[in-house]
PDB file of N, CA and C in Angstrom:
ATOM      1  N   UNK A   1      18.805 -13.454 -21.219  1.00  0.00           N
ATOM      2  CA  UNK A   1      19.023 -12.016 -21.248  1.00  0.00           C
ATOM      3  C   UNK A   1      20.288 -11.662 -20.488  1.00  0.00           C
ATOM      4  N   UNK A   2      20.648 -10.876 -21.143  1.00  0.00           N
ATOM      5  CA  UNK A   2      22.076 -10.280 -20.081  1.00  0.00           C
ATOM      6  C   UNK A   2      21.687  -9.031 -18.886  1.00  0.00           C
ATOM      7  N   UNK A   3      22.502  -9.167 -18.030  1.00  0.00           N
ATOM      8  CA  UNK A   3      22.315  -8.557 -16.802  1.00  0.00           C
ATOM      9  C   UNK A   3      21.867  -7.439 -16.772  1.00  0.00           C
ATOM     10  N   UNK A   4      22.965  -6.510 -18.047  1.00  0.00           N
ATOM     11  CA  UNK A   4      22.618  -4.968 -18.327  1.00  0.00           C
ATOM     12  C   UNK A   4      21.069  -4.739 -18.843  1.00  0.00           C
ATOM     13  N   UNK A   5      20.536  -5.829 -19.593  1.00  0.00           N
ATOM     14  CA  UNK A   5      19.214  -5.869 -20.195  1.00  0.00           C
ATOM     15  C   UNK A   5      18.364  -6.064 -19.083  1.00  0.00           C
ATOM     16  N   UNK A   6      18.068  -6.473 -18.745  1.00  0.00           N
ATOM     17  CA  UNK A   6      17.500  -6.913 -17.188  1.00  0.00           C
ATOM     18  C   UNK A   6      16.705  -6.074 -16.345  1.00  0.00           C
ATOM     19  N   UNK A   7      18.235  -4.899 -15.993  1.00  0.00           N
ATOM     20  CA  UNK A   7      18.077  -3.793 -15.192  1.00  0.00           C
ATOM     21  C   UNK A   7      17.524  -3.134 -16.001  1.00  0.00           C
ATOM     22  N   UNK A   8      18.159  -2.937 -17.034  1.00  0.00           N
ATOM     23  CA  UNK A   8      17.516  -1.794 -18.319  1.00  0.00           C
ATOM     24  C   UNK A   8      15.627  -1.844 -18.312  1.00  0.00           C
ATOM     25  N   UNK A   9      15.686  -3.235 -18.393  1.00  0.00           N
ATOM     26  CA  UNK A   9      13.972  -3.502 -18.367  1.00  0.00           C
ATOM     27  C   UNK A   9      12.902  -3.425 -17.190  1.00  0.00           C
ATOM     28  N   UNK A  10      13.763  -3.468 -15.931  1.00  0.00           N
ATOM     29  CA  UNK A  10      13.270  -3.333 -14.840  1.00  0.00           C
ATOM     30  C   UNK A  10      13.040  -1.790 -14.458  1.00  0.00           C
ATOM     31  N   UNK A  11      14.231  -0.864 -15.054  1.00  0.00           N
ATOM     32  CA  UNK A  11      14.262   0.198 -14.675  1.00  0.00           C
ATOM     33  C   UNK A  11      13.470   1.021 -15.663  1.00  0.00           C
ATOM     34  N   UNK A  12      13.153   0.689 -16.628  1.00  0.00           N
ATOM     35  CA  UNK A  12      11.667   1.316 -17.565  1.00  0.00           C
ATOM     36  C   UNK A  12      10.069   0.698 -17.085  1.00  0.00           C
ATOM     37  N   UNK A  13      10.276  -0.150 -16.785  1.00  0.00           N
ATOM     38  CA  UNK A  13       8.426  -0.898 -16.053  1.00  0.00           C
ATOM     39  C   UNK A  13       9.123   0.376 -14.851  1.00  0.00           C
ATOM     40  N   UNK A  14       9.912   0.103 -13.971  1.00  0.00           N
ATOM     41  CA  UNK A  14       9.905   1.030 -12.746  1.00  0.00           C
ATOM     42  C   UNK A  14       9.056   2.485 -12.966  1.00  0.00           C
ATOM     43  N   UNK A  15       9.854   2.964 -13.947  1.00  0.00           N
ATOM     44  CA  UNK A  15       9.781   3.901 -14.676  1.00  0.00           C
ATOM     45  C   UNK A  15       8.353   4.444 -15.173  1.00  0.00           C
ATOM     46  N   UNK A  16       7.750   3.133 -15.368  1.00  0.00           N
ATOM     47  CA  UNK A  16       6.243   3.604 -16.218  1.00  0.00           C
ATOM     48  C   UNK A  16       5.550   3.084 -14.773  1.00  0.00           C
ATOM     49  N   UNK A  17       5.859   2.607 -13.963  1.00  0.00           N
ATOM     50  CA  UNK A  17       5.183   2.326 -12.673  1.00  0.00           C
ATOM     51  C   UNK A  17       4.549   3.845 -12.045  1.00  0.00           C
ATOM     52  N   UNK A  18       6.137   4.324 -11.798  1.00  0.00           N
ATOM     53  CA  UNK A  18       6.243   5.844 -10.980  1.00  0.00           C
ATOM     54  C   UNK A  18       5.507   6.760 -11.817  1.00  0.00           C
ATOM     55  N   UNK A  19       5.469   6.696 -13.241  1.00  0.00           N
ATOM     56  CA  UNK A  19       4.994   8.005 -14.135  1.00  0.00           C
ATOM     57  C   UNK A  19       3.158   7.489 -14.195  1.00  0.00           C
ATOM     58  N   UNK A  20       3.017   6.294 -14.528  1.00  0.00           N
ATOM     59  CA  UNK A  20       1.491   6.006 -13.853  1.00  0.00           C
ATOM     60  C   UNK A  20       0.891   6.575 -12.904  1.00  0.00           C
ATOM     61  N   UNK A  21       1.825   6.164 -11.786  1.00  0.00           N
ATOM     62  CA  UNK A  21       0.781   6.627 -10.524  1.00  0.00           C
ATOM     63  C   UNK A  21       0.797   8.511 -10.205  1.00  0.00           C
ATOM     64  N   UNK A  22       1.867   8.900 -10.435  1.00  0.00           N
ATOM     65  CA  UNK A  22       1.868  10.071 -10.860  1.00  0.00           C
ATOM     66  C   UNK A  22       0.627  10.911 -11.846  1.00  0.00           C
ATOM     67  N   UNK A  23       0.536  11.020 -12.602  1.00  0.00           N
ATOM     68  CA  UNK A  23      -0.545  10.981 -13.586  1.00  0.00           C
ATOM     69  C   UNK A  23      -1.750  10.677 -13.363  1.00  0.00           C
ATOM     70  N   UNK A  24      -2.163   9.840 -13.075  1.00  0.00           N
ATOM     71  CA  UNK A  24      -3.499   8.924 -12.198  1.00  0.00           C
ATOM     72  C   UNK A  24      -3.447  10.289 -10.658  1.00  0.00           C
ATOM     73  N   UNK A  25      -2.372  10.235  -9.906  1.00  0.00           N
ATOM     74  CA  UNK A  25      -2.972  11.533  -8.892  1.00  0.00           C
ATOM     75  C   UNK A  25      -2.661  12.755  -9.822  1.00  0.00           C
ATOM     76  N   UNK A  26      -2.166  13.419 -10.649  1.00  0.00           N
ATOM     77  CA  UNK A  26      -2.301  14.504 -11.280  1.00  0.00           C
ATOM     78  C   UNK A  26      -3.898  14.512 -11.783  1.00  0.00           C
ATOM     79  N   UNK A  27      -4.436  13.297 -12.458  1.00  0.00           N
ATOM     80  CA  UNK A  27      -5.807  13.727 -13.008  1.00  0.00           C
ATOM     81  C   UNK A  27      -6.000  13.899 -11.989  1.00  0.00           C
ATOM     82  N   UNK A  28      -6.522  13.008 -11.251  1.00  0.00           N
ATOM     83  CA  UNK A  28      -7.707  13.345  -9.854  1.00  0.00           C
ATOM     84  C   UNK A  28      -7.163  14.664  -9.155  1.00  0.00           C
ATOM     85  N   UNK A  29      -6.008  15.063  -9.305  1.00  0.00           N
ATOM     86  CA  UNK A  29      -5.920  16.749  -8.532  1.00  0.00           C
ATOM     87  C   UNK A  29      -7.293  17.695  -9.446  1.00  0.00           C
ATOM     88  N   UNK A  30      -6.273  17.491 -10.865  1.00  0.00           N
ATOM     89  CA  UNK A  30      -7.271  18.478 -12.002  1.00  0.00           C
ATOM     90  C   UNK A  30      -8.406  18.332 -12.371  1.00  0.00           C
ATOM     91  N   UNK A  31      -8.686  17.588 -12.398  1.00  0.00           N
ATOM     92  CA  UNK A  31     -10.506  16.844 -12.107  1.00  0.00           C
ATOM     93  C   UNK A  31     -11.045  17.397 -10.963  1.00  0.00           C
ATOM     94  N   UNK A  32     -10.274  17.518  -9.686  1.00  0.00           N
ATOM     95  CA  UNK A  32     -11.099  18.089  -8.351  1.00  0.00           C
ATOM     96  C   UNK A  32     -11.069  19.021  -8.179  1.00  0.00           C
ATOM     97  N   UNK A  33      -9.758  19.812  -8.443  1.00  0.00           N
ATOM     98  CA  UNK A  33      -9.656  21.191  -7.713  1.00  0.00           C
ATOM     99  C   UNK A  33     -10.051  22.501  -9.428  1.00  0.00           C
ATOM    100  N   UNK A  34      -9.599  21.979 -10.441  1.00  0.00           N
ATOM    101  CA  UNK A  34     -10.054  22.555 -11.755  1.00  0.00           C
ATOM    102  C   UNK A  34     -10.685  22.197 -12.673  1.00  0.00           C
ATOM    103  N   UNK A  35     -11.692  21.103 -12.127  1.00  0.00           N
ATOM    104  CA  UNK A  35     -12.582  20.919 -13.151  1.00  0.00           C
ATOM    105  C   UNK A  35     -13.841  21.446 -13.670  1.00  0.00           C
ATOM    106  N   UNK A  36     -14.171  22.149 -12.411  1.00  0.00           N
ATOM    107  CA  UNK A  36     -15.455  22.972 -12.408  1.00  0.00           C
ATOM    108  C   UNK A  36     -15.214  24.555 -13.370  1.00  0.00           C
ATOM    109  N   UNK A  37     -13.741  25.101 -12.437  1.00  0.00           N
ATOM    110  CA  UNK A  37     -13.652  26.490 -12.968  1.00  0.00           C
ATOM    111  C   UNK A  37     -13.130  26.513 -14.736  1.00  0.00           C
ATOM    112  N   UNK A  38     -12.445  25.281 -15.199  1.00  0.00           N
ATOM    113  CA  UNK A  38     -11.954  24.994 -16.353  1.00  0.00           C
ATOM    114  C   UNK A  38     -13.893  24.556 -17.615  1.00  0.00           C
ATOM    115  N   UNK A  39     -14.850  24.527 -16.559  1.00  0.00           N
ATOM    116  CA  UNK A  39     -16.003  24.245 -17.679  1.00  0.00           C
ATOM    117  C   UNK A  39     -16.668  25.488 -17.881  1.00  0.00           C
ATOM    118  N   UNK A  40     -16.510  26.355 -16.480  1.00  0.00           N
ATOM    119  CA  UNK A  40     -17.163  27.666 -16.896  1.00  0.00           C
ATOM    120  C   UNK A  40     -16.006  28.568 -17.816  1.00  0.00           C
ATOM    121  N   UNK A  41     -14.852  28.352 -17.538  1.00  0.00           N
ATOM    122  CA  UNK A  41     -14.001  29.320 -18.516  1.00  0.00           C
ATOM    123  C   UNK A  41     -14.350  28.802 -20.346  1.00  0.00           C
ATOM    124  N   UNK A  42     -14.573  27.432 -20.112  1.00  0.00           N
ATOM    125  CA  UNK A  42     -15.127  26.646 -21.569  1.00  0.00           C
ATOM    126  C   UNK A  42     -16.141  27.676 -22.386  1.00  0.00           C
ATOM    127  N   UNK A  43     -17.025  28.045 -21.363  1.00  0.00           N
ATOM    128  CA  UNK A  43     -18.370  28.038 -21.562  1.00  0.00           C
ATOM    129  C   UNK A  43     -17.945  29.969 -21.869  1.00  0.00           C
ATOM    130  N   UNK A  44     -17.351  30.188 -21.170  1.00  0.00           N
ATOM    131  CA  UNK A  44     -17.626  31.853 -21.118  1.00  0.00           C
ATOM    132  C   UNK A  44     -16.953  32.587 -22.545  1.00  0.00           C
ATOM    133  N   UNK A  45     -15.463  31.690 -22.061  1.00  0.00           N
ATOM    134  CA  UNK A  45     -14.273  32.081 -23.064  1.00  0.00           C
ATOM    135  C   UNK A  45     -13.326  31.098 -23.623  1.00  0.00           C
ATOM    136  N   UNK A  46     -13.899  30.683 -25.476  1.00  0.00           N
ATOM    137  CA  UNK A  46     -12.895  29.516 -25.382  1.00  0.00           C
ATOM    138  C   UNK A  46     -11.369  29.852 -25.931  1.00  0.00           C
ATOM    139  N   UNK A  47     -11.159  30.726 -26.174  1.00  0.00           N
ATOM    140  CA  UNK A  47      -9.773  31.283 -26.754  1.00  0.00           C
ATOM    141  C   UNK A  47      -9.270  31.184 -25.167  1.00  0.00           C
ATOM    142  N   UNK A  48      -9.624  32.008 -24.096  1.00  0.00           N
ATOM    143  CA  UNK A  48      -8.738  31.445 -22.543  1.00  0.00           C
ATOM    144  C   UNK A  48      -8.812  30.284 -22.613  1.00  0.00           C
ATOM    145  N   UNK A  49      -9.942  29.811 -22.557  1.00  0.00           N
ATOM    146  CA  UNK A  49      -9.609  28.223 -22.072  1.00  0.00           C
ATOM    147  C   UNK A  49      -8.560  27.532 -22.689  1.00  0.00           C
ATOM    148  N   UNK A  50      -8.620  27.225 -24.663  1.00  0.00           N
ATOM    149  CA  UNK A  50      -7.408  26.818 -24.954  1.00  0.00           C
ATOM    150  C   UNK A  50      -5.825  27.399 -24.634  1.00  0.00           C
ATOM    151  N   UNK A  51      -5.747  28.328 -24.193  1.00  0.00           N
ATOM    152  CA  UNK A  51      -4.737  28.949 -23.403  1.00  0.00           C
ATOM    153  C   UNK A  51      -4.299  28.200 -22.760  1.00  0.00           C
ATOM    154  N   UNK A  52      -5.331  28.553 -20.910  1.00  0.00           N
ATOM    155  CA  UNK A  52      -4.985  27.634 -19.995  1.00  0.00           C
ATOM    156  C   UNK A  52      -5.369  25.537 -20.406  1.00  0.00           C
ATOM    157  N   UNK A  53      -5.567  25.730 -20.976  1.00  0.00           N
ATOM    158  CA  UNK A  53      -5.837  23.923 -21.658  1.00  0.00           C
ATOM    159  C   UNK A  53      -4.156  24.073 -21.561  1.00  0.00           C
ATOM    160  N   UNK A  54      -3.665  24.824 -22.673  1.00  0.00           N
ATOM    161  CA  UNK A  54      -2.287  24.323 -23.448  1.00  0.00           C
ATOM    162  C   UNK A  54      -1.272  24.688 -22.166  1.00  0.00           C
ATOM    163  N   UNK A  55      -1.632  25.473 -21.191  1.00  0.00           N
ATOM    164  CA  UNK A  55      -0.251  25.996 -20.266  1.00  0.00           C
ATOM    165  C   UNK A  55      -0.455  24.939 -19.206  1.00  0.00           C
ATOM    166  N   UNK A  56      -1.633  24.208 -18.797  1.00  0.00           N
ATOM    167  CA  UNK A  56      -1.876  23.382 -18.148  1.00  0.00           C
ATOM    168  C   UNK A  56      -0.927  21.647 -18.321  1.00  0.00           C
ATOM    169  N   UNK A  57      -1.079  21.783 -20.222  1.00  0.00           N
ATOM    170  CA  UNK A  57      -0.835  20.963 -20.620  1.00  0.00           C
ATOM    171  C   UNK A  57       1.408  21.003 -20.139  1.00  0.00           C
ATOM    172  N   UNK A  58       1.597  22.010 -20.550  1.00  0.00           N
ATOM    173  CA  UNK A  58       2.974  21.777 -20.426  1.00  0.00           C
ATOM    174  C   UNK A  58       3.334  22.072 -18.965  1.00  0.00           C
ATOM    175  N   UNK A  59       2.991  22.335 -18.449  1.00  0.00           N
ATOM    176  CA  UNK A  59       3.663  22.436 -16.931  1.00  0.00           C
ATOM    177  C   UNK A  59       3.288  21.187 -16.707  1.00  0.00           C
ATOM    178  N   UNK A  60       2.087  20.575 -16.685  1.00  0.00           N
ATOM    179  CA  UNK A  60       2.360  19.141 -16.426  1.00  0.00           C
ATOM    180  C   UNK A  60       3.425  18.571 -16.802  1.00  0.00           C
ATOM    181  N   UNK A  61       3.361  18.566 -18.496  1.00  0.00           N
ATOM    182  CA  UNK A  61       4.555  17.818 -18.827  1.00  0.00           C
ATOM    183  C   UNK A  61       6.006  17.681 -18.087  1.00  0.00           C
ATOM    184  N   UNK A  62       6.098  19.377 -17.768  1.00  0.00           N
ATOM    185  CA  UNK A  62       7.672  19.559 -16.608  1.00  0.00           C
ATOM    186  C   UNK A  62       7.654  18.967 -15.517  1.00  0.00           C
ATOM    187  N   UNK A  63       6.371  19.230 -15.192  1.00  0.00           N
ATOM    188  CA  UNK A  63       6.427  18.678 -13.493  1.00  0.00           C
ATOM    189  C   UNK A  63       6.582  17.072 -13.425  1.00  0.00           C
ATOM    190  N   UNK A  64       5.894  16.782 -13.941  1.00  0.00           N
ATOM    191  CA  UNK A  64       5.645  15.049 -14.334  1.00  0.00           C
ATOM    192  C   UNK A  64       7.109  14.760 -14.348  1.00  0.00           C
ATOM    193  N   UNK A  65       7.813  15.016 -15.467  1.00  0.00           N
ATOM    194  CA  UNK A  65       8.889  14.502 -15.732  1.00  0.00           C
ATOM    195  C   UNK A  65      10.012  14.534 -15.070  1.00  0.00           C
ATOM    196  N   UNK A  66      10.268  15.835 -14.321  1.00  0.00           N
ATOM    197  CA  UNK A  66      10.735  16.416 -13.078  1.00  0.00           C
ATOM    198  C   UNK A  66      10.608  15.803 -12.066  1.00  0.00           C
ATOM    199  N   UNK A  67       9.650  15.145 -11.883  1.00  0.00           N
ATOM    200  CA  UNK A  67       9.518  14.442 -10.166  1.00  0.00           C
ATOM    201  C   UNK A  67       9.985  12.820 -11.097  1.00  0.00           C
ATOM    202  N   UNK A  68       9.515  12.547 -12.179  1.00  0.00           N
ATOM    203  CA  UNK A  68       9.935  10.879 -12.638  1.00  0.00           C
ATOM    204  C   UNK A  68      11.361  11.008 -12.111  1.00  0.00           C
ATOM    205  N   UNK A  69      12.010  11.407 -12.829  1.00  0.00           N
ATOM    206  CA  UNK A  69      13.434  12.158 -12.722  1.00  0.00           C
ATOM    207  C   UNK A  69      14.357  11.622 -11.613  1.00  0.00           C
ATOM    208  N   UNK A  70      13.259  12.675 -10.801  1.00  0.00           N
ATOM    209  CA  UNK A  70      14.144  12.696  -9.556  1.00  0.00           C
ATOM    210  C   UNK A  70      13.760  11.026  -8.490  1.00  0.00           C
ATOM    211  N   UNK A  71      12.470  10.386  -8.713  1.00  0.00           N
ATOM    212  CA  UNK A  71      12.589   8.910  -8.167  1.00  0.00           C
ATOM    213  C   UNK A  71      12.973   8.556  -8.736  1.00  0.00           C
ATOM    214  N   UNK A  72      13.688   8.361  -9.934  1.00  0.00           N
ATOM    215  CA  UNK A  72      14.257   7.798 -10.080  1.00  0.00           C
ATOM    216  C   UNK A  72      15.917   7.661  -9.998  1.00  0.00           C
ATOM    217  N   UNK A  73      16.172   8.661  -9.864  1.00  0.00           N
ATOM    218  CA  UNK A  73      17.705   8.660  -9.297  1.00  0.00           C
ATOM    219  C   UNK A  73      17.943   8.402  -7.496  1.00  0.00           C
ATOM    220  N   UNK A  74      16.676   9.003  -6.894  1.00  0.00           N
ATOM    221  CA  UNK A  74      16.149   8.647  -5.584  1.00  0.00           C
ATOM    222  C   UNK A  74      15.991   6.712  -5.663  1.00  0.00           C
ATOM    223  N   UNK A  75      15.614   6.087  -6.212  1.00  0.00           N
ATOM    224  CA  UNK A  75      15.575   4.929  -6.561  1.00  0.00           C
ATOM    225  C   UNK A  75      16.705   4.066  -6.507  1.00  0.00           C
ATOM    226  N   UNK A  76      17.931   5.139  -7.484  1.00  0.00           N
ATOM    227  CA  UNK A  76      19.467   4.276  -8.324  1.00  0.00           C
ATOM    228  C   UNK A  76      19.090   3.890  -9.069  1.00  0.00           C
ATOM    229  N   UNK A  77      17.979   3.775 -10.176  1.00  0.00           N
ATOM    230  CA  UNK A  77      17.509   3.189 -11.424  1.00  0.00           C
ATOM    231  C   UNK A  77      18.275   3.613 -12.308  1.00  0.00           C
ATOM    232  N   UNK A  78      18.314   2.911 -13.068  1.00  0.00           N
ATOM    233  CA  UNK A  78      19.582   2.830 -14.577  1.00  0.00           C
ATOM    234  C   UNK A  78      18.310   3.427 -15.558  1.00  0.00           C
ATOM    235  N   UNK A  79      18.888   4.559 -16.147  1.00  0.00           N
ATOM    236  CA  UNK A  79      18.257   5.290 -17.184  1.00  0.00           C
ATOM    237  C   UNK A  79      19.075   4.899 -18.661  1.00  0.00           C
ATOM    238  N   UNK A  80      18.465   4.849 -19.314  1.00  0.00           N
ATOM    239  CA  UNK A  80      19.345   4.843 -20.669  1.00  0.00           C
ATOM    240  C   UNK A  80      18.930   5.883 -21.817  1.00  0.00           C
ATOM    241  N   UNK A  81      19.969   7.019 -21.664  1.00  0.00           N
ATOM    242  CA  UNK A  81      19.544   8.507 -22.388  1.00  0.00           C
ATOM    243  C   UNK A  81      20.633   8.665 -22.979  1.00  0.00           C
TER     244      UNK A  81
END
């Protein structure tokens, strides 16, 4: 393998390392702190719930990717975008 490949490959496992463990503590936040009030909103109102389901869903997505982001330039990891 060549050198550039290497890093390239190291810096995506890095990559899915940091966005793992990330994710893994994002569930266990939303599991603990909104899992209860997210079954009664289920139960009461499901048009809110898919609401907050879907707004839940994309702010994760930002935040997630937002903090990958930034360890990884915190890191010096070679991105390839």
């Amino acid at each position: 393998m060549r050198k550039r490949t290497k890093r390239l490959l190291f810096s995506f496992l890095m990559e899915m390392l940091i966005y793992g463990l990330l994710l893994l503590v994002y569930f266990l936040a939303v599991l603990r702190l909104l899992g209860e009030p997210l079954n009664r909103l289920f139960h009461l109102n499901s048009l809110a719930y898919a609401l907050a389901a879907l707004f839940i869903i994309v702010i994760q997505a930002v935040v997630l990717e937002t903090v990958t982001s930034f360890m990884l330039k915190l890191l010096r990891l070679e991105t390839q975008e």
